[in-house]
N, C-alpha and C. Protein backbone atom coordinates (compact mmCIF):
# COMPACT_ATOMS: atom_id res chain seq x y z
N UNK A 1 -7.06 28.73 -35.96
CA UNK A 1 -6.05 27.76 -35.61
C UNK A 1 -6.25 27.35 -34.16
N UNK A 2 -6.50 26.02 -33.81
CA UNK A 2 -6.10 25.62 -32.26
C UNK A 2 -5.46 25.42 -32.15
N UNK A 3 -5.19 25.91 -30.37
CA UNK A 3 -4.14 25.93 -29.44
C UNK A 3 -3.10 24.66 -29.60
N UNK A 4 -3.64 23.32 -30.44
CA UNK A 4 -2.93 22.30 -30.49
C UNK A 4 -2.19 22.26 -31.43
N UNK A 5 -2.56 23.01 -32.45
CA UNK A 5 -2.22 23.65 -33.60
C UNK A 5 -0.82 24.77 -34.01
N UNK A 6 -0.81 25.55 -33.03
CA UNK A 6 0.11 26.77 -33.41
C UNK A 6 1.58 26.46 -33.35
N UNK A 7 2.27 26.71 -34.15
CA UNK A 7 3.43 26.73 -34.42
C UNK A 7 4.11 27.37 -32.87
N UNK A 8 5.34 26.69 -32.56
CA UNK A 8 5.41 27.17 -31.39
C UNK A 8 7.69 27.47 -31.93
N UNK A 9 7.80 28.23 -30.14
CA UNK A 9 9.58 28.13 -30.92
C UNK A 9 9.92 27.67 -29.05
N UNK A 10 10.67 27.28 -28.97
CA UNK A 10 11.97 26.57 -27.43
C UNK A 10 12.26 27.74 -27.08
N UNK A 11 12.11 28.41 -26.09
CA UNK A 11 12.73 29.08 -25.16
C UNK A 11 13.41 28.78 -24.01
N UNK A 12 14.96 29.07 -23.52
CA UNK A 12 14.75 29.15 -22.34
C UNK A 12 13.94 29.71 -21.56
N UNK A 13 13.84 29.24 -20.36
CA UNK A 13 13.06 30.05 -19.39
C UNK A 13 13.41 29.79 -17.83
N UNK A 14 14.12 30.52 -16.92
CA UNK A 14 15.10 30.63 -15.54
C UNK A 14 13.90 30.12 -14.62
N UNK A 15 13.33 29.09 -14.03
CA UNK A 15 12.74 29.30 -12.96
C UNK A 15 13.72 28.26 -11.69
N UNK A 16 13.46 28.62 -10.22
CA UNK A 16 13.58 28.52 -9.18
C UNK A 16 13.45 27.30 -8.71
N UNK A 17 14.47 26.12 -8.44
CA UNK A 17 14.33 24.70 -7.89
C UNK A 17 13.73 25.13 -6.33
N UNK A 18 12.52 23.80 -6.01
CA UNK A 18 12.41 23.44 -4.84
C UNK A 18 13.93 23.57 -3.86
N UNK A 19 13.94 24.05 -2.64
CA UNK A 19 15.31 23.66 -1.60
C UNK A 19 14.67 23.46 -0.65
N UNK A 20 15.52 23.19 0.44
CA UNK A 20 15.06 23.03 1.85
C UNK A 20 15.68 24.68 2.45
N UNK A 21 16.47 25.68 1.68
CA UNK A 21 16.14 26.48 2.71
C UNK A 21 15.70 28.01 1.74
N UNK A 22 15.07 28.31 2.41
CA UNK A 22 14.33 29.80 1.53
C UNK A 22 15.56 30.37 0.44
N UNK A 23 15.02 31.15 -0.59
CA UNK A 23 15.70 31.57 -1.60
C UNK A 23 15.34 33.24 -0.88
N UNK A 24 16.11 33.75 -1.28
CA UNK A 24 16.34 35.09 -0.91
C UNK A 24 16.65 36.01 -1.85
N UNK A 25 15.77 37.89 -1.86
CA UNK A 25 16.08 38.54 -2.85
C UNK A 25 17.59 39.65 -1.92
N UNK A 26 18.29 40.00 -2.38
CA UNK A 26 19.28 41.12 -1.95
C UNK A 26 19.24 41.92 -2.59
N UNK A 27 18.06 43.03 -2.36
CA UNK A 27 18.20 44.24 -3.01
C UNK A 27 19.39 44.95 -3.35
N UNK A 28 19.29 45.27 -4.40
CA UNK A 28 20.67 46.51 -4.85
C UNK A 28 20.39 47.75 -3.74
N UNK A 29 20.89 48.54 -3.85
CA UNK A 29 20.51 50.16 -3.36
C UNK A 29 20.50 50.81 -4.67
N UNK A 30 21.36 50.27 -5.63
CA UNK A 30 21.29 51.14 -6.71
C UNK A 30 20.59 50.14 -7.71
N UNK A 31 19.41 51.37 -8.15
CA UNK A 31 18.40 49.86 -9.08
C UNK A 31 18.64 49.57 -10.94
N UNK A 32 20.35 50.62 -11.02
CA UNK A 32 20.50 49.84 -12.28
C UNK A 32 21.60 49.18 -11.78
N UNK A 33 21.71 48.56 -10.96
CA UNK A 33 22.94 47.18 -10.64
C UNK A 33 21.75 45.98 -10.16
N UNK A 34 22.46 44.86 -10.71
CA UNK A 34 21.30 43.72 -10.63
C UNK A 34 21.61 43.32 -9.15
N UNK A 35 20.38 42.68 -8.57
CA UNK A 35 19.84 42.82 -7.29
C UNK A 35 20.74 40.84 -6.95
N UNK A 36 21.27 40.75 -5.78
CA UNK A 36 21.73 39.50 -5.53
C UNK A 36 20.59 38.79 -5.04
N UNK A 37 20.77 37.48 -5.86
CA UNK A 37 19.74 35.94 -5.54
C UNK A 37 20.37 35.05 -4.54
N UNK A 38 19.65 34.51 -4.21
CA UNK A 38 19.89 33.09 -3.91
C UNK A 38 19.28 31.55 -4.06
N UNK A 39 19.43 31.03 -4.38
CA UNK A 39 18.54 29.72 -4.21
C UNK A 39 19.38 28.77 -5.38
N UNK A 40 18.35 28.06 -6.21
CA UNK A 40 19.21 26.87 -7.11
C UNK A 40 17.91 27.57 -8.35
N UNK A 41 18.33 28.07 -9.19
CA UNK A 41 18.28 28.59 -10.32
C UNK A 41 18.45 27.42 -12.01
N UNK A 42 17.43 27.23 -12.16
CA UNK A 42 17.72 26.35 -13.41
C UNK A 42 16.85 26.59 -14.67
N UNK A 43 17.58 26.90 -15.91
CA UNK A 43 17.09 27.02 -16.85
C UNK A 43 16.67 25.74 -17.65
N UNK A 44 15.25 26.05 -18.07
CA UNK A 44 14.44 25.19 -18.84
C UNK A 44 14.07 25.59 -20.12
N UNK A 45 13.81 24.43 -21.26
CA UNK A 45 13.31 24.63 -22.63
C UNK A 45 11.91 24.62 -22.32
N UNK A 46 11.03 25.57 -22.43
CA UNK A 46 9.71 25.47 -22.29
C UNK A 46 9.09 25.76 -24.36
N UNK A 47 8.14 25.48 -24.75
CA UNK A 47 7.66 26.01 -25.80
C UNK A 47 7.01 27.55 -25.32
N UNK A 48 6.86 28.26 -26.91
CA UNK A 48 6.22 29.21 -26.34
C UNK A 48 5.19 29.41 -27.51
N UNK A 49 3.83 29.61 -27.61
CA UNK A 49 3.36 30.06 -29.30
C UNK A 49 2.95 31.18 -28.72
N UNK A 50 2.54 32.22 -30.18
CA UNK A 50 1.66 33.23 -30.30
C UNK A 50 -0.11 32.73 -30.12
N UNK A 51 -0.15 33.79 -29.26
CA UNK A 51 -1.78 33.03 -29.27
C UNK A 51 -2.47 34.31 -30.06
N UNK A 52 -2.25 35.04 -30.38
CA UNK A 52 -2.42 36.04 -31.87
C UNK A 52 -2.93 35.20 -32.60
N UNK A 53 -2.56 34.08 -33.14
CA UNK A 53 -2.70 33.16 -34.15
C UNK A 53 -4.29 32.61 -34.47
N UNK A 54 -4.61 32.40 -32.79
CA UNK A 54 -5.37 31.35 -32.16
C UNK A 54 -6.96 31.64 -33.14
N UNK A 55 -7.74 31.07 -33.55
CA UNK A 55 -8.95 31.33 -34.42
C UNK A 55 -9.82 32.09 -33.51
N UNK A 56 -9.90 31.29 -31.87
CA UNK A 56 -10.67 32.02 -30.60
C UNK A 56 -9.71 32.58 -29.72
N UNK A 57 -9.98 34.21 -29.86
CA UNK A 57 -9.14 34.35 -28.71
C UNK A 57 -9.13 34.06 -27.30
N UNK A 58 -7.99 33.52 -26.71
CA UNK A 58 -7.88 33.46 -25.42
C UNK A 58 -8.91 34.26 -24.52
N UNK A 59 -9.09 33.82 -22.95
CA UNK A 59 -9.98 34.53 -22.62
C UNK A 59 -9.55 34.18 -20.60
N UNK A 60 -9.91 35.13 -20.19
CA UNK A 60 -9.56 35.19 -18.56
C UNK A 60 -10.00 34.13 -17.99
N UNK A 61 -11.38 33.34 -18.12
CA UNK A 61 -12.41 32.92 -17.60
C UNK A 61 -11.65 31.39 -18.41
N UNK A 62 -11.18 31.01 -19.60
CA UNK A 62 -11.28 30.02 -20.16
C UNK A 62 -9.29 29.95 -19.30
N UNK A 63 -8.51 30.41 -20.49
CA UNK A 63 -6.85 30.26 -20.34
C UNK A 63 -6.50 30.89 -18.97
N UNK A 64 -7.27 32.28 -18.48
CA UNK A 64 -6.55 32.76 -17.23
C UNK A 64 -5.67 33.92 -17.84
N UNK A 65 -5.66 34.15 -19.27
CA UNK A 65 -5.21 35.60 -19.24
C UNK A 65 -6.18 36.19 -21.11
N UNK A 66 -5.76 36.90 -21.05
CA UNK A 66 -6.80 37.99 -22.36
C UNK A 66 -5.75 38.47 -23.33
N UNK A 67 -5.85 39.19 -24.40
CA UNK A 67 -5.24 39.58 -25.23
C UNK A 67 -5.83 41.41 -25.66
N UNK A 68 -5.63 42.12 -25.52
CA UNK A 68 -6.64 43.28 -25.52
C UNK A 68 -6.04 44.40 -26.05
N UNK A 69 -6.58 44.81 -27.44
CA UNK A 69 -5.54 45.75 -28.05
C UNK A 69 -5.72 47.04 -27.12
N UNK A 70 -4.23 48.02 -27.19
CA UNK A 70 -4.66 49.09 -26.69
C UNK A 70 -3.36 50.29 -26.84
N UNK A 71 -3.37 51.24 -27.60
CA UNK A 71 -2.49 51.55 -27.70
C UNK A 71 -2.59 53.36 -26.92
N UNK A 72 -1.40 53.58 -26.08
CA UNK A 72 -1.23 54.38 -25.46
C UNK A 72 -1.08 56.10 -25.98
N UNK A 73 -1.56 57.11 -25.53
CA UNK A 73 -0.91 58.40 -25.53
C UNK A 73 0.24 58.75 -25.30
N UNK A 74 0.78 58.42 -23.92
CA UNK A 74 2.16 58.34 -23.32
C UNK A 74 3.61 58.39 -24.31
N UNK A 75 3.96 59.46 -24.25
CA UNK A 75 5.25 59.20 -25.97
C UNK A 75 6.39 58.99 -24.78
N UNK A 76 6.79 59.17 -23.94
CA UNK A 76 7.79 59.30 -22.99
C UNK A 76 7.51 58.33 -21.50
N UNK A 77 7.87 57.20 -21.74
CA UNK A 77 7.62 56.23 -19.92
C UNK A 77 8.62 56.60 -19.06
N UNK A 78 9.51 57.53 -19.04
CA UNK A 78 10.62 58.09 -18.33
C UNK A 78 9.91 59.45 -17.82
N UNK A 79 8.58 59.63 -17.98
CA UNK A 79 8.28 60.85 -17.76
C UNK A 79 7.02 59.96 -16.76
N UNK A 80 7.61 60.79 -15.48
CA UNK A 80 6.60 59.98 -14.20
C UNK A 80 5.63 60.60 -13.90
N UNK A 81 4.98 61.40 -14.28
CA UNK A 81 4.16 62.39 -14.26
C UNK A 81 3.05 61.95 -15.15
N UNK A 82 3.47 61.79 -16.36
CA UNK A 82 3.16 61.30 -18.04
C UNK A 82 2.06 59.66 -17.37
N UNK A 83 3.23 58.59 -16.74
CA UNK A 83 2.97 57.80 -16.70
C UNK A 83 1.75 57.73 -15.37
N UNK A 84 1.97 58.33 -14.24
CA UNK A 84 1.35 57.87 -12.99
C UNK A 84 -0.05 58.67 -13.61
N UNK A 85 -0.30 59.72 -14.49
CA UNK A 85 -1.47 60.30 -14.69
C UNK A 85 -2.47 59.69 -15.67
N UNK A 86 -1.61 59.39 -16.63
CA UNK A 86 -2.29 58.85 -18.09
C UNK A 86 -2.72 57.67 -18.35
N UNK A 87 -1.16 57.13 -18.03
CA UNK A 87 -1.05 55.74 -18.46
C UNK A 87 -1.49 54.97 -17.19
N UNK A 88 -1.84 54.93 -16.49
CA UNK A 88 -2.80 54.85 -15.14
C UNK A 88 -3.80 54.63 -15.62
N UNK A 89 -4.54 55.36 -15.91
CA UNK A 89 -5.63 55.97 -15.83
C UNK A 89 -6.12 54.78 -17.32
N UNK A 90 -5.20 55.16 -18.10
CA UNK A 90 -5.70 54.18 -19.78
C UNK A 90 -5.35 52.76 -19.11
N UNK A 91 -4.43 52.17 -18.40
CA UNK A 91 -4.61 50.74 -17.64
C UNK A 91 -5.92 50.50 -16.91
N UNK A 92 -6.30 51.24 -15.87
CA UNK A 92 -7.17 51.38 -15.32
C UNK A 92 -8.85 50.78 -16.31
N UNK A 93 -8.82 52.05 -17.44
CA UNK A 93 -9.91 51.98 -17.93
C UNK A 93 -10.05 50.48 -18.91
N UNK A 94 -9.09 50.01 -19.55
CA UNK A 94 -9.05 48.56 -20.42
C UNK A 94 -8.95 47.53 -19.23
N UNK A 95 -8.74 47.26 -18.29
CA UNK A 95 -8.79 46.45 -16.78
C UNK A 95 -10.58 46.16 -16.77
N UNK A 96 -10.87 47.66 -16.94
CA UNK A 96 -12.57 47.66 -16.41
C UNK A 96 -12.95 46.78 -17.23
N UNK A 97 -13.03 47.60 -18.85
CA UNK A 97 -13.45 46.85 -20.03
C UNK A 97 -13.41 45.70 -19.89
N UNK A 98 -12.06 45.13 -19.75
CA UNK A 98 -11.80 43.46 -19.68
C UNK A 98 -12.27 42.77 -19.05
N UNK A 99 -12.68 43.22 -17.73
CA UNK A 99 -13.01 42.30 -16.87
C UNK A 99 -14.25 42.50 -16.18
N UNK A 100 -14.83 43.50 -16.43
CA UNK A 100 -15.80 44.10 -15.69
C UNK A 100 -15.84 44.84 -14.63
N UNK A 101 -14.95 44.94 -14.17
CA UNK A 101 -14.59 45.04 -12.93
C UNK A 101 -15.08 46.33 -12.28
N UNK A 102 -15.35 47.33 -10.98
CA UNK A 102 -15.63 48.36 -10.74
C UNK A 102 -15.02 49.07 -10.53
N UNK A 103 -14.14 48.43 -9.95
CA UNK A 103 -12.89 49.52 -9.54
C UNK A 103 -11.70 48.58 -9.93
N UNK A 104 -10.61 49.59 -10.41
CA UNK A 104 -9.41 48.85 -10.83
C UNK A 104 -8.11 50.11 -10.19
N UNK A 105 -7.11 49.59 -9.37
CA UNK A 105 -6.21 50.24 -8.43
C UNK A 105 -4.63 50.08 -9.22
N UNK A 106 -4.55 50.54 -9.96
CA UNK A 106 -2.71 50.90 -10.54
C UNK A 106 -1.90 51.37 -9.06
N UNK A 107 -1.29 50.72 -8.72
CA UNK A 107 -0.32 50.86 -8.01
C UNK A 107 0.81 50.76 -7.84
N UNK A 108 2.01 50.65 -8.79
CA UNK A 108 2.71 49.96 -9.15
C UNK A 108 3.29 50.05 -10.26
N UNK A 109 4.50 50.46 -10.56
CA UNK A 109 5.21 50.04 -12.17
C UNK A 109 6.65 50.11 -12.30
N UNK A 110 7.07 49.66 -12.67
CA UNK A 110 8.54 49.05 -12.95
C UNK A 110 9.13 49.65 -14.34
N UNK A 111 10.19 50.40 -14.29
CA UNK A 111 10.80 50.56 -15.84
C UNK A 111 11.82 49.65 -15.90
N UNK A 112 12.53 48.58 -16.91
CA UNK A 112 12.99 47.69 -16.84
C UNK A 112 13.81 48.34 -18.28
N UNK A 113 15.17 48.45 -18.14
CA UNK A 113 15.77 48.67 -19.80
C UNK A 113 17.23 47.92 -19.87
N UNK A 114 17.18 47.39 -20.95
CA UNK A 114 18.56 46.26 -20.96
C UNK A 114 20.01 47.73 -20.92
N UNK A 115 19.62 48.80 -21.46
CA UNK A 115 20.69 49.46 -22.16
C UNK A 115 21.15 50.40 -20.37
N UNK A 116 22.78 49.99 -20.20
CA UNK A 116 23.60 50.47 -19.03
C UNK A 116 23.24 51.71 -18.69
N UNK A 117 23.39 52.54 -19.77
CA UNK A 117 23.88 53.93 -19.68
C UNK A 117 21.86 54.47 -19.30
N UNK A 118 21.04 54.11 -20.13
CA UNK A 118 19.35 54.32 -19.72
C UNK A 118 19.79 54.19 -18.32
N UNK A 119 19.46 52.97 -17.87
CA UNK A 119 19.67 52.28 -16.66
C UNK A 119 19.95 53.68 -15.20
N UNK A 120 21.35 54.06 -15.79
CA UNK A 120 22.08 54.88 -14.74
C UNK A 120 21.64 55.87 -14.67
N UNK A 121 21.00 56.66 -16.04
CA UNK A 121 20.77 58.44 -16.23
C UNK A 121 18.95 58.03 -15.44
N UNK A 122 18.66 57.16 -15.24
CA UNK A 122 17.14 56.68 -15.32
C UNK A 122 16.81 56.48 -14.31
N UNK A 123 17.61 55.60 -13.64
CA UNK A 123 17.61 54.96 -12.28
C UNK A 123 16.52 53.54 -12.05
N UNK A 124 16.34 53.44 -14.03
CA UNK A 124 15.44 52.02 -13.93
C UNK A 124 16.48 50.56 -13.47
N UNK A 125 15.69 49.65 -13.40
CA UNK A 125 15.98 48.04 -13.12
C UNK A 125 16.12 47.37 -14.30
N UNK A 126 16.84 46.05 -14.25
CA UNK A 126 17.46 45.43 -15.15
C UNK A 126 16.31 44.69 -15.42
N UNK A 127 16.17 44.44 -16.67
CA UNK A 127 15.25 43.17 -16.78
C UNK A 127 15.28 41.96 -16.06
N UNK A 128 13.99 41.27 -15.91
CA UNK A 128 13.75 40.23 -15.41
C UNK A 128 14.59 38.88 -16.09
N UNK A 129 15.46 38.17 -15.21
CA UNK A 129 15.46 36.88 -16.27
C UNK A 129 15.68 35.83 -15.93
N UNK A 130 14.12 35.82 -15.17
CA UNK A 130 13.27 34.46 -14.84
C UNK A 130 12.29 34.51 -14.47
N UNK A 131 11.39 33.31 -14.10
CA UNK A 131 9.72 33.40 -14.23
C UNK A 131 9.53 34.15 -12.82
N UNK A 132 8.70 35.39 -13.00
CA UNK A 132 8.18 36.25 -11.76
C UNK A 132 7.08 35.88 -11.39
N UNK A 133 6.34 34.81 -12.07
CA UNK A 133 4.61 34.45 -11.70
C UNK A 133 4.29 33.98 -10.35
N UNK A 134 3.24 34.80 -9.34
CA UNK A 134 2.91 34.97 -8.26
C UNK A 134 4.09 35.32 -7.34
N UNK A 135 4.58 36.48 -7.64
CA UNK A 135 5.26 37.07 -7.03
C UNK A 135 5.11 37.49 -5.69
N UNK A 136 3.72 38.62 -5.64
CA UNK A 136 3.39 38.82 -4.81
C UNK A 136 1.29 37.81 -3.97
N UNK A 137 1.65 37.63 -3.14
CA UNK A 137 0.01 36.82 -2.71
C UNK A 137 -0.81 37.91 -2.79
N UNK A 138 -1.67 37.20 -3.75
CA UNK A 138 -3.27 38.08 -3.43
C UNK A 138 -2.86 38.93 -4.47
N UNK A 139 -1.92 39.26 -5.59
CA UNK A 139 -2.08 40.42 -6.12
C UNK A 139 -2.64 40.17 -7.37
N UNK A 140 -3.09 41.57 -7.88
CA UNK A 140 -3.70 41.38 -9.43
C UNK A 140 -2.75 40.43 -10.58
N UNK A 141 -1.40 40.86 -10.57
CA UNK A 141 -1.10 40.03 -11.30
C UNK A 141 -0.91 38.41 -11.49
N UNK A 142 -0.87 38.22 -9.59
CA UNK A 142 -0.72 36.68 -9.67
C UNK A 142 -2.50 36.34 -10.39
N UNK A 143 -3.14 36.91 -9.73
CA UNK A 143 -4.67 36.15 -10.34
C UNK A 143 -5.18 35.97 -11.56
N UNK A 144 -4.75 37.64 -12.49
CA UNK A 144 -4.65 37.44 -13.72
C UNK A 144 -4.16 36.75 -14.21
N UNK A 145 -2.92 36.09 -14.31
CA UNK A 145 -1.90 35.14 -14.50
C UNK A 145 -2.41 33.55 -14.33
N UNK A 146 -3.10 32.99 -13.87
CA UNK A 146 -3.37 31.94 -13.21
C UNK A 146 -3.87 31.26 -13.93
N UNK A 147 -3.70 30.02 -14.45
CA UNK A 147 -4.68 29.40 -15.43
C UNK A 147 -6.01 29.03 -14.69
N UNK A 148 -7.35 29.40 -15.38
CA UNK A 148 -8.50 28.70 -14.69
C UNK A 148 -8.60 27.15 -15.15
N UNK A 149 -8.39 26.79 -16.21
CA UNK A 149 -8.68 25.01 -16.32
C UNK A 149 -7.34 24.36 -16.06
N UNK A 150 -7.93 22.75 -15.16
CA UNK A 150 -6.35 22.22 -15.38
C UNK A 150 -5.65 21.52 -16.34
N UNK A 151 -6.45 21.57 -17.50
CA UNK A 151 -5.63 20.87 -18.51
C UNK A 151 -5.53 22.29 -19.86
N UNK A 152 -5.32 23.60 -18.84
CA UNK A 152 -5.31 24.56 -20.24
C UNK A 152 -3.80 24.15 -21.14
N UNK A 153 -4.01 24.52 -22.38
CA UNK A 153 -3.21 24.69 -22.77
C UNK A 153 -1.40 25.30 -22.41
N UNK A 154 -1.94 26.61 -22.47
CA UNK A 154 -1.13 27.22 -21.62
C UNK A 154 -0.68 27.53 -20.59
N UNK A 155 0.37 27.69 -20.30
CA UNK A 155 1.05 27.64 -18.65
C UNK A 155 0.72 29.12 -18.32
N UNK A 156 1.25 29.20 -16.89
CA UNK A 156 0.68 30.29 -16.50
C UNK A 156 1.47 31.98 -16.86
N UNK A 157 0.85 33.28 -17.37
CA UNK A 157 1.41 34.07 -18.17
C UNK A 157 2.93 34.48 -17.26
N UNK A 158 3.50 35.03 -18.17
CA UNK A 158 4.51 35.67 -18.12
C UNK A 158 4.51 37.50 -17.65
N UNK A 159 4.70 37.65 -16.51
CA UNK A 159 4.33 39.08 -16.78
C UNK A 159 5.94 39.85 -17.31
């Protein structure tokens, strides 16, 4: 099936109006209470398809992101030990695969759970809900993320 092809469904999707003065994050102290914004916030109908579907899969070099099965050891992501050792390490090694790459640096991870009570006993963060793409400059995820052609199909990923 091509990309022109796939059945798609309307999502909202929260991203960030142009202003004239900076948008600002206000960290919580406590990271299951949601963190204060600022700026002009507007939700959009974007399409979204499965690219599962797609006859060729997507590819870094073509769309700007990959599809790469991989399923984890890790039975417990609340277990930080579990995660910074293993699941590291299995990111790390499908990064290489994917991309070739020589060295690949996990630094970084976020537990995100809608449910209050997780949240509090956990001390994870609320889900995201709006577009985070190029969050940080220069980082792996903005680059991964990035479409390489300008008339790709797809917009740029969602992390």
């Amino acid at each position: 099936m091509s990309a022109a092809s796939l059945p798609t469904i309307e999502v909202p999707l929260t991203f960030i109006a142009p202003t004239a003065t900076r948008p600002r994050v206000l960290m919580s102290a406590n990271h299951a209470e949601a963190n204060r914004r600022t700026g002009d916030f507007r939700s959009l109908p974007v399409d979204v398809a499965d690219a599962r579907s797609l006859s060729e899969p997507p590819t870094l070099d073509g769309e700007g992101f990959a599809l790469e099965p991989h399923r984890t050891s890790v039975a417990d992501f609340y277990d930080l030990a579990a995660v910074e050792h293993v699941y590291y390490a299995e990111i790390a090694e499908l990064l290489r695969g994917a991309t070739g790459a020589a060295e690949v640096h996990v630094f970084d991870h976020t537990l995100r759970v809608e449910d209050e009570a997780k949240r509090r006993t956990h001390g994870t963060r609320l889900p995201v809900t709006f577009d985070t793409r190029s969050y940080r400059h220069r980082s792996a995820c903005e680059t991964s993320f990035r479409p390489r052609r300008p008339n790709a199909f797809w917009p740029a990923g969602l992390q």
